[in-house]
PDB file of N, CA and C in Angstrom:
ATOM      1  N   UNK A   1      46.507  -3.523  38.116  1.00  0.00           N
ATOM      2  CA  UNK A   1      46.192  -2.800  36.912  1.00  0.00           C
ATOM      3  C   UNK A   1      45.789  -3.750  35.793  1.00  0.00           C
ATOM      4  N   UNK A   2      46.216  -5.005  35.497  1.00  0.00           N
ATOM      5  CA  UNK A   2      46.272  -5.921  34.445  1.00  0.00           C
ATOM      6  C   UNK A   2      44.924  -6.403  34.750  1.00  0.00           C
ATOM      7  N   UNK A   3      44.731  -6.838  36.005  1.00  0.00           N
ATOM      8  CA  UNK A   3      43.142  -7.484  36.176  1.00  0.00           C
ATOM      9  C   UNK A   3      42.228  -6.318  35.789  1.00  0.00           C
ATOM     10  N   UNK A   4      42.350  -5.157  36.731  1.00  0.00           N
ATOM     11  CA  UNK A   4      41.688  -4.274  35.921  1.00  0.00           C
ATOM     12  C   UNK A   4      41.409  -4.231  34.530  1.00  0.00           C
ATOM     13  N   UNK A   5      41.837  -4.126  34.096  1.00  0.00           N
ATOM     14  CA  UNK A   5      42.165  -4.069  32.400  1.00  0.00           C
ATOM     15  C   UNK A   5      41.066  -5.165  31.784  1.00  0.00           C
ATOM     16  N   UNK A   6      41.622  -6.127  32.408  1.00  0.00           N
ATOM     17  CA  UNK A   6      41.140  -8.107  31.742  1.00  0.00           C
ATOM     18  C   UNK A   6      39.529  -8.044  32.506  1.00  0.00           C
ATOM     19  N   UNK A   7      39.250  -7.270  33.674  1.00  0.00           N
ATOM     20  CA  UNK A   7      38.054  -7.584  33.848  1.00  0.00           C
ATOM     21  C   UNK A   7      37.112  -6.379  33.238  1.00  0.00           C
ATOM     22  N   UNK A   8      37.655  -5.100  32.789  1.00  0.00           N
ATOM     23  CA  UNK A   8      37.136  -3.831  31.536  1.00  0.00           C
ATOM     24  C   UNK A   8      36.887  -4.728  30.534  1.00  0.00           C
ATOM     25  N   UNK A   9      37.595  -5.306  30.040  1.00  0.00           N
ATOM     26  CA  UNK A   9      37.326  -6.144  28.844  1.00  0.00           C
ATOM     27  C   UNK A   9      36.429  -7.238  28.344  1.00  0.00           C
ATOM     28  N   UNK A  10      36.286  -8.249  29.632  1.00  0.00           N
ATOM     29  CA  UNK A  10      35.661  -9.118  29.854  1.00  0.00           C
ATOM     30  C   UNK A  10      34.027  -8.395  29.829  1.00  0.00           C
ATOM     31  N   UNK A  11      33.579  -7.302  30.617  1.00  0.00           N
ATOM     32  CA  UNK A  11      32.576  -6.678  30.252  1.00  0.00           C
ATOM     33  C   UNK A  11      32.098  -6.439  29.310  1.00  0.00           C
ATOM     34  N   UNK A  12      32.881  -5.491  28.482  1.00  0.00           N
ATOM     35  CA  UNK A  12      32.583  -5.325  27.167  1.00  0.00           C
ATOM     36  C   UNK A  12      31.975  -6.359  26.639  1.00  0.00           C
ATOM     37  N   UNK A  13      33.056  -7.607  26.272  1.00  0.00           N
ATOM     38  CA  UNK A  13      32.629  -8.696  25.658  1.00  0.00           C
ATOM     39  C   UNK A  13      31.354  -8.701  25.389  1.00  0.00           C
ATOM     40  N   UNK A  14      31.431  -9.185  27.275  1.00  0.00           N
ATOM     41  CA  UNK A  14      29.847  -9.466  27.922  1.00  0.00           C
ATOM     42  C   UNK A  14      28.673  -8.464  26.862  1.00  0.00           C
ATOM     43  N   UNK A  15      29.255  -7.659  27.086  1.00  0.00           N
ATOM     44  CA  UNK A  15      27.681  -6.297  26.253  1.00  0.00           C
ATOM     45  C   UNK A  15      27.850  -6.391  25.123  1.00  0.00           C
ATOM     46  N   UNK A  16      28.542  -6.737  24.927  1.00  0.00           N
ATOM     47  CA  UNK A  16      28.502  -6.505  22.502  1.00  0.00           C
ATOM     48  C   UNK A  16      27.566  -7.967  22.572  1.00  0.00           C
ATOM     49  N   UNK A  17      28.493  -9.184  23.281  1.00  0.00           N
ATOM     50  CA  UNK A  17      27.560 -10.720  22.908  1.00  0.00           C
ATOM     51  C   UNK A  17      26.028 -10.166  23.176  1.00  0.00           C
ATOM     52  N   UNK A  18      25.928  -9.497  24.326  1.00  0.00           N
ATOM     53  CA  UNK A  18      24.258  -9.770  24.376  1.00  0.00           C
ATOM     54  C   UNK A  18      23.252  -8.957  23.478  1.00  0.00           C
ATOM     55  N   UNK A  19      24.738  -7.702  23.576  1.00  0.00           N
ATOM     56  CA  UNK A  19      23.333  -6.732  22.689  1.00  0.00           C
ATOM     57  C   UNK A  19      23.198  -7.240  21.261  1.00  0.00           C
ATOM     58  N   UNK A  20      24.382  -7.758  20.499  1.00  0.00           N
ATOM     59  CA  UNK A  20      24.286  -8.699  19.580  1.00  0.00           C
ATOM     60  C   UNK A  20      23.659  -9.708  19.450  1.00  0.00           C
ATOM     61  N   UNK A  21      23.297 -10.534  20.658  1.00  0.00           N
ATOM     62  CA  UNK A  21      22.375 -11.545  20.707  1.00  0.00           C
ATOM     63  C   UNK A  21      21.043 -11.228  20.218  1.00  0.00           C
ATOM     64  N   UNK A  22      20.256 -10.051  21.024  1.00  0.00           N
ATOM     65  CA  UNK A  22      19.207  -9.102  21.168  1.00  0.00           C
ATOM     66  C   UNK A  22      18.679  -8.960  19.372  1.00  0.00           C
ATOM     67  N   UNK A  23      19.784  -8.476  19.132  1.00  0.00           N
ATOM     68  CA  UNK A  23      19.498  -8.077  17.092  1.00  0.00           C
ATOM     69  C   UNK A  23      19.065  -9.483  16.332  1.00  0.00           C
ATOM     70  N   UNK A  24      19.766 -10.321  16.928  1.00  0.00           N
ATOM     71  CA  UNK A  24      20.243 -11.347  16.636  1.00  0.00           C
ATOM     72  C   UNK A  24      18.291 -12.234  16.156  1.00  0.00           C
ATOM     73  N   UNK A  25      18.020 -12.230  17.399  1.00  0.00           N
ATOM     74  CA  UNK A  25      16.439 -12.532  17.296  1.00  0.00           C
ATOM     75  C   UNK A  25      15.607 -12.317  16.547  1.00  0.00           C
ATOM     76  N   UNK A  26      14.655 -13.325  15.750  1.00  0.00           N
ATOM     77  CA  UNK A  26      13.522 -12.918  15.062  1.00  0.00           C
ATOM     78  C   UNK A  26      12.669 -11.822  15.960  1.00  0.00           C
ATOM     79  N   UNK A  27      12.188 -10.817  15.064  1.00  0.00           N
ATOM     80  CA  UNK A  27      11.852  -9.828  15.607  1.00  0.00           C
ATOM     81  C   UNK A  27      10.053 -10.496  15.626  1.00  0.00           C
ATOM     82  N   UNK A  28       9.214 -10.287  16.403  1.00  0.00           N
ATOM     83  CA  UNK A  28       7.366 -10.963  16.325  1.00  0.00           C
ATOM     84  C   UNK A  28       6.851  -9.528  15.580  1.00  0.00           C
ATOM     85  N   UNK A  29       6.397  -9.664  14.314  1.00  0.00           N
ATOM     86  CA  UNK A  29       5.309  -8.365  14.138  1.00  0.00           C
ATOM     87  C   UNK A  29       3.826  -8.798  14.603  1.00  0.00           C
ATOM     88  N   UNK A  30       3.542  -7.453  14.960  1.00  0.00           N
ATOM     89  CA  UNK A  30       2.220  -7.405  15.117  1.00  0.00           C
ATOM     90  C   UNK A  30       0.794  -8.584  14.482  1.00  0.00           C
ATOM     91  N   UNK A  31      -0.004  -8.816  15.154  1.00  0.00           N
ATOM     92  CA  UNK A  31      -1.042  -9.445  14.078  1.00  0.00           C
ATOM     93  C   UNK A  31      -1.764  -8.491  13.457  1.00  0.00           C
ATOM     94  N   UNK A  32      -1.740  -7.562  13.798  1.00  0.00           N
ATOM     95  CA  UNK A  32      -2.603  -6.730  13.445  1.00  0.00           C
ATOM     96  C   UNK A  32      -1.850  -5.966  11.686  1.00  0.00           C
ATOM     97  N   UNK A  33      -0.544  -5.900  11.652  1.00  0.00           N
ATOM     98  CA  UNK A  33       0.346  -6.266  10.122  1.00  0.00           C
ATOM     99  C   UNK A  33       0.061  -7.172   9.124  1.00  0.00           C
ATOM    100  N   UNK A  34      -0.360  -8.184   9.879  1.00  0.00           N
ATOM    101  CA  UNK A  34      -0.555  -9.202   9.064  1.00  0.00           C
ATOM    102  C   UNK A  34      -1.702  -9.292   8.301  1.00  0.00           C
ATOM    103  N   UNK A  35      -3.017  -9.068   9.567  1.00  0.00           N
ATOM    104  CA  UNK A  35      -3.790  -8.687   8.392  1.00  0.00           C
ATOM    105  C   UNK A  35      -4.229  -7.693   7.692  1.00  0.00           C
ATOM    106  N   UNK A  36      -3.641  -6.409   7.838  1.00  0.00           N
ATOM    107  CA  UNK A  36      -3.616  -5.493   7.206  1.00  0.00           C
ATOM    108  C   UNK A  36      -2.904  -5.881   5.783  1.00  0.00           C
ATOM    109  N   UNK A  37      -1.924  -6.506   5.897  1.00  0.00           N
ATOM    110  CA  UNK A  37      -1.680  -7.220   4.392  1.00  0.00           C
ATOM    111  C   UNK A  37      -1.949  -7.838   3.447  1.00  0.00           C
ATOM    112  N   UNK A  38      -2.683  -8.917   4.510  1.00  0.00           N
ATOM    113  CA  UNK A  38      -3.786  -9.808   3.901  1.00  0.00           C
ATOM    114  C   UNK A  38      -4.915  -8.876   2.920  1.00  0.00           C
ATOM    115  N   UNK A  39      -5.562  -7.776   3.781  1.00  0.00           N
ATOM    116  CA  UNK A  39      -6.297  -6.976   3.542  1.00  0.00           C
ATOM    117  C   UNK A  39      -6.340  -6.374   2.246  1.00  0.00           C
ATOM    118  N   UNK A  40      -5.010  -5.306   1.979  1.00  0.00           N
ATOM    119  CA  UNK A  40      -3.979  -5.129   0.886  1.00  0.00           C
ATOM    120  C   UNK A  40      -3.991  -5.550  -0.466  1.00  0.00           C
ATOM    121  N   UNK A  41      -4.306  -7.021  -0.559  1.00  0.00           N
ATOM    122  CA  UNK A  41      -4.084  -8.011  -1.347  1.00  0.00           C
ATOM    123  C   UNK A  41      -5.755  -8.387  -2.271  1.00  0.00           C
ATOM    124  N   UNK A  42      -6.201  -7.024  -2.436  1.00  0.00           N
ATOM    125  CA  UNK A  42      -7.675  -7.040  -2.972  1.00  0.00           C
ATOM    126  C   UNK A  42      -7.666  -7.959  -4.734  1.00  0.00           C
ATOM    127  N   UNK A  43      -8.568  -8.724  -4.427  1.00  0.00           N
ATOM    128  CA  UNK A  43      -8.214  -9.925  -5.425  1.00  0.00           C
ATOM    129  C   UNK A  43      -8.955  -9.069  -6.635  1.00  0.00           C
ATOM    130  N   UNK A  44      -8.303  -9.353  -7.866  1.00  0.00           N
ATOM    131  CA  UNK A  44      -8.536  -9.016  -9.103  1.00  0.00           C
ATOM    132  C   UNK A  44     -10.419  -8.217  -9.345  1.00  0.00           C
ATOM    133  N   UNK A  45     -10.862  -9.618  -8.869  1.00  0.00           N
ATOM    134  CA  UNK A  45     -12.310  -9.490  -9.352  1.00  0.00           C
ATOM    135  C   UNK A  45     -12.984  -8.634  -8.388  1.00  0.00           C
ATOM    136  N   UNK A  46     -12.405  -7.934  -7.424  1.00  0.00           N
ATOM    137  CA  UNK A  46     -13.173  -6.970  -6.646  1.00  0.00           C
ATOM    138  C   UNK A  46     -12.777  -5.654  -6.933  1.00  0.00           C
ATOM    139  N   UNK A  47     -12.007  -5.256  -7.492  1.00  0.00           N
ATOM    140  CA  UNK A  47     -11.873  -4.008  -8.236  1.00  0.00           C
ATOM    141  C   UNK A  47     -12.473  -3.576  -9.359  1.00  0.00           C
ATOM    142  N   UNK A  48     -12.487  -2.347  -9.118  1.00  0.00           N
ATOM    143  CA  UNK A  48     -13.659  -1.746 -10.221  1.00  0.00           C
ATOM    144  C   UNK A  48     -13.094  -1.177 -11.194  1.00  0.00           C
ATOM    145  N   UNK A  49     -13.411  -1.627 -12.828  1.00  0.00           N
ATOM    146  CA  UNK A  49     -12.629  -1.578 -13.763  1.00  0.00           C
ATOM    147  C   UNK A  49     -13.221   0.126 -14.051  1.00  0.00           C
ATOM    148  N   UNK A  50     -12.571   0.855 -14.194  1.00  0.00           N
ATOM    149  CA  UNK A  50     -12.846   2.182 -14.774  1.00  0.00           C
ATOM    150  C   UNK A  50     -13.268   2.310 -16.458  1.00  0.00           C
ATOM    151  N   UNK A  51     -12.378   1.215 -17.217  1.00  0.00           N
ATOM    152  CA  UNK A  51     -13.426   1.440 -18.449  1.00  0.00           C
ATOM    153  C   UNK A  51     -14.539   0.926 -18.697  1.00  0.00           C
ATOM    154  N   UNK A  52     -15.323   0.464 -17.827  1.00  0.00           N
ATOM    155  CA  UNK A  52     -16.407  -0.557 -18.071  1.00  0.00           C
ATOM    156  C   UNK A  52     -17.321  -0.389 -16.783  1.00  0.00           C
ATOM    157  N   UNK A  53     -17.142   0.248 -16.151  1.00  0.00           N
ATOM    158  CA  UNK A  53     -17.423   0.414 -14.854  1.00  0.00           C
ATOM    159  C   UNK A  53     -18.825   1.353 -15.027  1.00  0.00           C
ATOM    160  N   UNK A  54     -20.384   0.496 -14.316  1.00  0.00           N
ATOM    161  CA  UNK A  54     -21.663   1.560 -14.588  1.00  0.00           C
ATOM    162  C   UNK A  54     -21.424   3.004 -13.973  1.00  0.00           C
ATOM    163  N   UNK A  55     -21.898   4.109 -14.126  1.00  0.00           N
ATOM    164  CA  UNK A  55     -22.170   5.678 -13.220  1.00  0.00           C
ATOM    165  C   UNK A  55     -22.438   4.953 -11.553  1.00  0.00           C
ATOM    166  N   UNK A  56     -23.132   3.729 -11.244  1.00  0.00           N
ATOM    167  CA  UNK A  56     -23.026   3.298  -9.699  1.00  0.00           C
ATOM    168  C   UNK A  56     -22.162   3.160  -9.092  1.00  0.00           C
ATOM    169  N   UNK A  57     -21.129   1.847 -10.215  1.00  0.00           N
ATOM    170  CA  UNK A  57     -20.221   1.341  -9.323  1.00  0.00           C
ATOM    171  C   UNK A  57     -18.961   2.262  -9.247  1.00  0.00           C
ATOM    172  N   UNK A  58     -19.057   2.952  -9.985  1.00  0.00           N
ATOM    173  CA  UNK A  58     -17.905   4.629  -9.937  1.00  0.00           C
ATOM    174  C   UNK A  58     -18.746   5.272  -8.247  1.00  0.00           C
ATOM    175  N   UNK A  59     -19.942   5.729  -8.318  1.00  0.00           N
ATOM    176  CA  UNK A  59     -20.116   6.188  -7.396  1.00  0.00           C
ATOM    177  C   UNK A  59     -19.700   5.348  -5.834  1.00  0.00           C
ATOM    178  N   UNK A  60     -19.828   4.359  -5.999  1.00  0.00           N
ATOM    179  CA  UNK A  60     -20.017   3.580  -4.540  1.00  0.00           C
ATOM    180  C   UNK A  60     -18.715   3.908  -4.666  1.00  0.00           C
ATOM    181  N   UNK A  61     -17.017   4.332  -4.797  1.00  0.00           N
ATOM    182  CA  UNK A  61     -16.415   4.300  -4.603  1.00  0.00           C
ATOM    183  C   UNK A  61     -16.138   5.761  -3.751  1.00  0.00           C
ATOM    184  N   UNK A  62     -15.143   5.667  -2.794  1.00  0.00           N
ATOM    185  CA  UNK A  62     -14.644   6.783  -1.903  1.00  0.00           C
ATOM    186  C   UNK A  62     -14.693   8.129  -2.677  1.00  0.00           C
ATOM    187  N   UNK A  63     -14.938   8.864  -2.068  1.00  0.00           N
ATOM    188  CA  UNK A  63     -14.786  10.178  -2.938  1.00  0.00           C
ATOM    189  C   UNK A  63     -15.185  10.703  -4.231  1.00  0.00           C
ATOM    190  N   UNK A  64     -16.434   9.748  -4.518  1.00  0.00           N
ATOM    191  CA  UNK A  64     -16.725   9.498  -5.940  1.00  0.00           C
ATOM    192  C   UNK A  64     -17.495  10.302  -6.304  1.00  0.00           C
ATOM    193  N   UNK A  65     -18.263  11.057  -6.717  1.00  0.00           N
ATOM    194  CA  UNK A  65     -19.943  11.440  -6.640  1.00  0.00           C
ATOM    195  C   UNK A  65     -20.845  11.719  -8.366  1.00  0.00           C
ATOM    196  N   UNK A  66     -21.290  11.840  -8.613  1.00  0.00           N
ATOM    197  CA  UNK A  66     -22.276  12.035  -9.766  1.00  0.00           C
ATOM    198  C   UNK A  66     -20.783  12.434 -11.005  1.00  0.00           C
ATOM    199  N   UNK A  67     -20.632  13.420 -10.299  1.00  0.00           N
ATOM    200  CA  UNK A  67     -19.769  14.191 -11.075  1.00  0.00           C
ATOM    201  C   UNK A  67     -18.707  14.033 -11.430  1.00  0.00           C
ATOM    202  N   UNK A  68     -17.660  13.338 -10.694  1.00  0.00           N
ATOM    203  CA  UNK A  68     -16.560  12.436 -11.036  1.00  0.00           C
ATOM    204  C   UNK A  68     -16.621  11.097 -11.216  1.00  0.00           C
ATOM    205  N   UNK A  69     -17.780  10.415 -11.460  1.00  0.00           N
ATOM    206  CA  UNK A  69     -18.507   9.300 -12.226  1.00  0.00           C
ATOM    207  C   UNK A  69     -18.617   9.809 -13.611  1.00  0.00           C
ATOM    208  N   UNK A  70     -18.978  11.078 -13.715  1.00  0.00           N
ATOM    209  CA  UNK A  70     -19.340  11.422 -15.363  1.00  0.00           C
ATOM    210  C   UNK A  70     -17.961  11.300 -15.809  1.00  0.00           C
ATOM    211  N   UNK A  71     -17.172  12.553 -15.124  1.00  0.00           N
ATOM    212  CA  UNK A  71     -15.632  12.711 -15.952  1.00  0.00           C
ATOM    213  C   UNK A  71     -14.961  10.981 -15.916  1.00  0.00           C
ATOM    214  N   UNK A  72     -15.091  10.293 -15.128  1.00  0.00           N
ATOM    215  CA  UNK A  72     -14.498   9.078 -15.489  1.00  0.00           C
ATOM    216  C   UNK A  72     -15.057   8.815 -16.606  1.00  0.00           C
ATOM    217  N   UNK A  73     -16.493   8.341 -16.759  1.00  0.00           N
ATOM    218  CA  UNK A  73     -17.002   7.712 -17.835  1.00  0.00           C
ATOM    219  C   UNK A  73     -16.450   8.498 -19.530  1.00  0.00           C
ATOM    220  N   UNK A  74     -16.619  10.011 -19.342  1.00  0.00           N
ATOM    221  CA  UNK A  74     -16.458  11.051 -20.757  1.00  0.00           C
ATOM    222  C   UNK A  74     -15.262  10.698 -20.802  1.00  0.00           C
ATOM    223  N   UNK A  75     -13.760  10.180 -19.839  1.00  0.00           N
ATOM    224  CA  UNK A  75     -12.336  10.577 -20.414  1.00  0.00           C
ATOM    225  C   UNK A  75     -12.083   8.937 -21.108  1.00  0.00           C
ATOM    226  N   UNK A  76     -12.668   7.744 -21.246  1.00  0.00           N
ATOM    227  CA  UNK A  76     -12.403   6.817 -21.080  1.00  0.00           C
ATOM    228  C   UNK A  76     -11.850   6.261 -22.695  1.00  0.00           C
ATOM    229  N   UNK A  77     -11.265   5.659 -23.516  1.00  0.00           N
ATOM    230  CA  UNK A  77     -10.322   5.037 -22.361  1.00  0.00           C
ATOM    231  C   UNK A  77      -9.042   5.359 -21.628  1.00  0.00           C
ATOM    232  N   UNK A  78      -9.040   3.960 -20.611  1.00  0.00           N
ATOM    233  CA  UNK A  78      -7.915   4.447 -19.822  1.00  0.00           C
ATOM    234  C   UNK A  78      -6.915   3.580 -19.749  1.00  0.00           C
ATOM    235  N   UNK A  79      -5.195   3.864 -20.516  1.00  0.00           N
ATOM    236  CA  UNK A  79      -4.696   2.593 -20.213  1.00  0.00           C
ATOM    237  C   UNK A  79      -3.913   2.049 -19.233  1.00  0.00           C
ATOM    238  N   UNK A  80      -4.140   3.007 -18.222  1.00  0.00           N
ATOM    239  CA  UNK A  80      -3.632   2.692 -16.270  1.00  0.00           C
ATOM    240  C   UNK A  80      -3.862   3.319 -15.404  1.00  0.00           C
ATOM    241  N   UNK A  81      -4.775   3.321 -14.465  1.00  0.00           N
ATOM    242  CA  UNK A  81      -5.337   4.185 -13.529  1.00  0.00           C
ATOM    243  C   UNK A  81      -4.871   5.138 -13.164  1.00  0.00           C
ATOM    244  N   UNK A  82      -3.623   5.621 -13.712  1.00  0.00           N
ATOM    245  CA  UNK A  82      -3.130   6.539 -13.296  1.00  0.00           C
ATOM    246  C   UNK A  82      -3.176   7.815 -14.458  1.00  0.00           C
ATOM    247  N   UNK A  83      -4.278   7.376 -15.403  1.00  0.00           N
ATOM    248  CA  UNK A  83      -4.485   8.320 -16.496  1.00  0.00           C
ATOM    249  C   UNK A  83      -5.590   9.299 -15.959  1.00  0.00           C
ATOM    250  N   UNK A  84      -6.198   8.803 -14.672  1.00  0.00           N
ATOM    251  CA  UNK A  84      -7.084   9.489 -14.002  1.00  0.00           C
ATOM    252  C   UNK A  84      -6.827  10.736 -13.139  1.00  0.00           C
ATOM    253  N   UNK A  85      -5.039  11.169 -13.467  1.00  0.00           N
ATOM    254  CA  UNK A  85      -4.636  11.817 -12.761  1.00  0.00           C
ATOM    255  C   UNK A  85      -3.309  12.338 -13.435  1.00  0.00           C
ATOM    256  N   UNK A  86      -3.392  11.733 -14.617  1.00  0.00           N
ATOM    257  CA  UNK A  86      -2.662  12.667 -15.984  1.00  0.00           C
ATOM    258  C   UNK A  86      -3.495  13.575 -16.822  1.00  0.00           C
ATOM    259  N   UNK A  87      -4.758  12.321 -16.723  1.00  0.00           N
ATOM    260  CA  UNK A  87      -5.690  13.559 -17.740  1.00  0.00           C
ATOM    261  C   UNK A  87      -6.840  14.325 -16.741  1.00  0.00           C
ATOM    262  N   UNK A  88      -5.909  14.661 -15.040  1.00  0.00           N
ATOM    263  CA  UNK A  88      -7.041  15.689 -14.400  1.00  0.00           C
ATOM    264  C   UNK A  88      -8.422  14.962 -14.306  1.00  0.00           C
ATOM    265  N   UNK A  89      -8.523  14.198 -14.197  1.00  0.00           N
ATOM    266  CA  UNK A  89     -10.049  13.911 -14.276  1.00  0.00           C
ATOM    267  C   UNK A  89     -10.497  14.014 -12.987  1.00  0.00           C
ATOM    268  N   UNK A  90      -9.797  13.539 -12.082  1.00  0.00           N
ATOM    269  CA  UNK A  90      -9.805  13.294  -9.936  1.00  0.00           C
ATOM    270  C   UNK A  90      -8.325  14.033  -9.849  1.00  0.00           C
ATOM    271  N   UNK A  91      -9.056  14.816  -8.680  1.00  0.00           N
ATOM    272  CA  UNK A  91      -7.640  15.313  -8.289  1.00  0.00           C
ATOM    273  C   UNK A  91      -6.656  14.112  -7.028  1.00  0.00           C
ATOM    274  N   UNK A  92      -5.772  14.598  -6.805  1.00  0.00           N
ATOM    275  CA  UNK A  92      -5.020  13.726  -6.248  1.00  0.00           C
ATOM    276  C   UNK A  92      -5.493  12.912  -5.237  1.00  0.00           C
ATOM    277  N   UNK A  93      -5.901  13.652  -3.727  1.00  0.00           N
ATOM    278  CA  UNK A  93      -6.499  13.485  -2.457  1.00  0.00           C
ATOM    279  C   UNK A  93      -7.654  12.346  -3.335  1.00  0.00           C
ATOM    280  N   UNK A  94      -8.167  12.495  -4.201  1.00  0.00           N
ATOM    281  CA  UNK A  94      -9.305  11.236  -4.230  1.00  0.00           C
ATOM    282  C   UNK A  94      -9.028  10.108  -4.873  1.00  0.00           C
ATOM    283  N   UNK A  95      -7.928  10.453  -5.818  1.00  0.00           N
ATOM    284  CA  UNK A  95      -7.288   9.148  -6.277  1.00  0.00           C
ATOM    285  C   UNK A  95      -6.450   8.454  -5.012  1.00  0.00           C
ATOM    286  N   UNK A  96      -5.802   9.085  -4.252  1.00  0.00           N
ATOM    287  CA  UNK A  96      -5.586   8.477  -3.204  1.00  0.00           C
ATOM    288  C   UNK A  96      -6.392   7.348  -2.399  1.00  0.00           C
ATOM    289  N   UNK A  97      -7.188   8.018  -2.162  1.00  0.00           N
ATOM    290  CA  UNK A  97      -8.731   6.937  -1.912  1.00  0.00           C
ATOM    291  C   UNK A  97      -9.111   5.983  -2.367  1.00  0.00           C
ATOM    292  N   UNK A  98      -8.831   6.295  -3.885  1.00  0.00           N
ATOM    293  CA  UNK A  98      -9.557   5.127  -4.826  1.00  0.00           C
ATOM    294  C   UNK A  98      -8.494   3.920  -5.615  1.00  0.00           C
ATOM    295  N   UNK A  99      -7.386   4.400  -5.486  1.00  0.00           N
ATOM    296  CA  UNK A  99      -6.436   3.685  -6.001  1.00  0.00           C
ATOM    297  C   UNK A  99      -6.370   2.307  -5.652  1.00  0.00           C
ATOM    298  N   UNK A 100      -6.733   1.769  -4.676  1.00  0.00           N
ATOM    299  CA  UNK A 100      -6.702   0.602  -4.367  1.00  0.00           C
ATOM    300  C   UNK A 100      -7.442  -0.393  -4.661  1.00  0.00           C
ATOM    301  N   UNK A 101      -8.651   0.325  -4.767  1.00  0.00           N
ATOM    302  CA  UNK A 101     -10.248  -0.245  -5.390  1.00  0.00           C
ATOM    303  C   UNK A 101     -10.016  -0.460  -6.897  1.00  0.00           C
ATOM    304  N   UNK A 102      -9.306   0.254  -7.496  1.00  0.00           N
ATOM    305  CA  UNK A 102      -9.942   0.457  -9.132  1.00  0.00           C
ATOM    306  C   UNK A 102      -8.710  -0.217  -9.941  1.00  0.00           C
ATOM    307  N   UNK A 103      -9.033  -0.768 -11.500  1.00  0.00           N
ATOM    308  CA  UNK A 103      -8.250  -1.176 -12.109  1.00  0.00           C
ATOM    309  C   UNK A 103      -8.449  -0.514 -13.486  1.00  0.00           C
ATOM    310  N   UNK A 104      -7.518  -0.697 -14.236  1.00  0.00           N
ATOM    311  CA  UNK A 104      -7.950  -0.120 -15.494  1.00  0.00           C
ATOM    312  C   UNK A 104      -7.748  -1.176 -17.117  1.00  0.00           C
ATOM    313  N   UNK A 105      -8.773  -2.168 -17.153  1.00  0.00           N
ATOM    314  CA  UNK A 105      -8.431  -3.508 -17.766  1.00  0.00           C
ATOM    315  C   UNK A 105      -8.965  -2.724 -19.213  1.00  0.00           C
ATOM    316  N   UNK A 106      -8.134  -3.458 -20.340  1.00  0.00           N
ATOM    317  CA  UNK A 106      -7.525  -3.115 -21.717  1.00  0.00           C
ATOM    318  C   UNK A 106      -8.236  -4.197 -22.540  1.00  0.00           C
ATOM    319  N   UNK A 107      -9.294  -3.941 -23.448  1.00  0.00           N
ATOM    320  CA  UNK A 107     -10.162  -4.989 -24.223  1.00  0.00           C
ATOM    321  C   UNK A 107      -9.403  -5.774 -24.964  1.00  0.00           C
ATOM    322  N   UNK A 108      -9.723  -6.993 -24.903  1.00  0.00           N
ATOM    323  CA  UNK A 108      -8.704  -7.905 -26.114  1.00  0.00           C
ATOM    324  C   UNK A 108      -9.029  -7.736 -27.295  1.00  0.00           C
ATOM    325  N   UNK A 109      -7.984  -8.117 -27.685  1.00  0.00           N
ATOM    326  CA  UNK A 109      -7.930  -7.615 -29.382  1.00  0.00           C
ATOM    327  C   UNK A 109      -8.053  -9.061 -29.968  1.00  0.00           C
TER     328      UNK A 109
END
């Protein structure tokens, strides 16, 4: 009965150390994470400033068209891209789109 017991136990051990080991490991992400992050990381000067921004470079953006080029340009200014969706101008689904692209830079004084 006692060996019994001592060799139940000894198992266990055995399975907590390994599955603990297992956690234990740097986990590898994907490459394909990585550069999606990289990606992510859209540098300053490639975003399109919404107060300063021509009727084109509004359009070339996702979901953009004539018409929500105008309402950007008529609501302006803007003091965080997210006024584009306080003051209704794009509804949500397209700010979604565009949020990543656009900035909303503040003239120096």
């Amino acid at each position: 009965m006692k060996k019994q017991l001592s060799k139940m136990i000894l198992a266990v051990l055995i399975l907590i150390l390994g599955v603990s080991g297992a956690y234990s490991q740097p986990q590898d992400k994907p490459a394909a994470t990585k550069s999606t992050a990289a990606q992510a990381a859209t540098k300053a000067s490639d975003l399109v400033d919404i107060n300063s921004a021509t009727k084109d470079q509004l359009k070339a953006l996702p979901g953009i068209g004539d018409a929500y080029s105008q309402k950007i340009i008529d609501g302006r200014p803007y003091r965080v891209k997210t006024d584009l969706l306080n003051k209704k101008i794009v509804p949500a689904a397209t700010y979604q789109k565009i949020k990543a692209s656009i900035i909303a830079k503040q003239p120096k004084s």
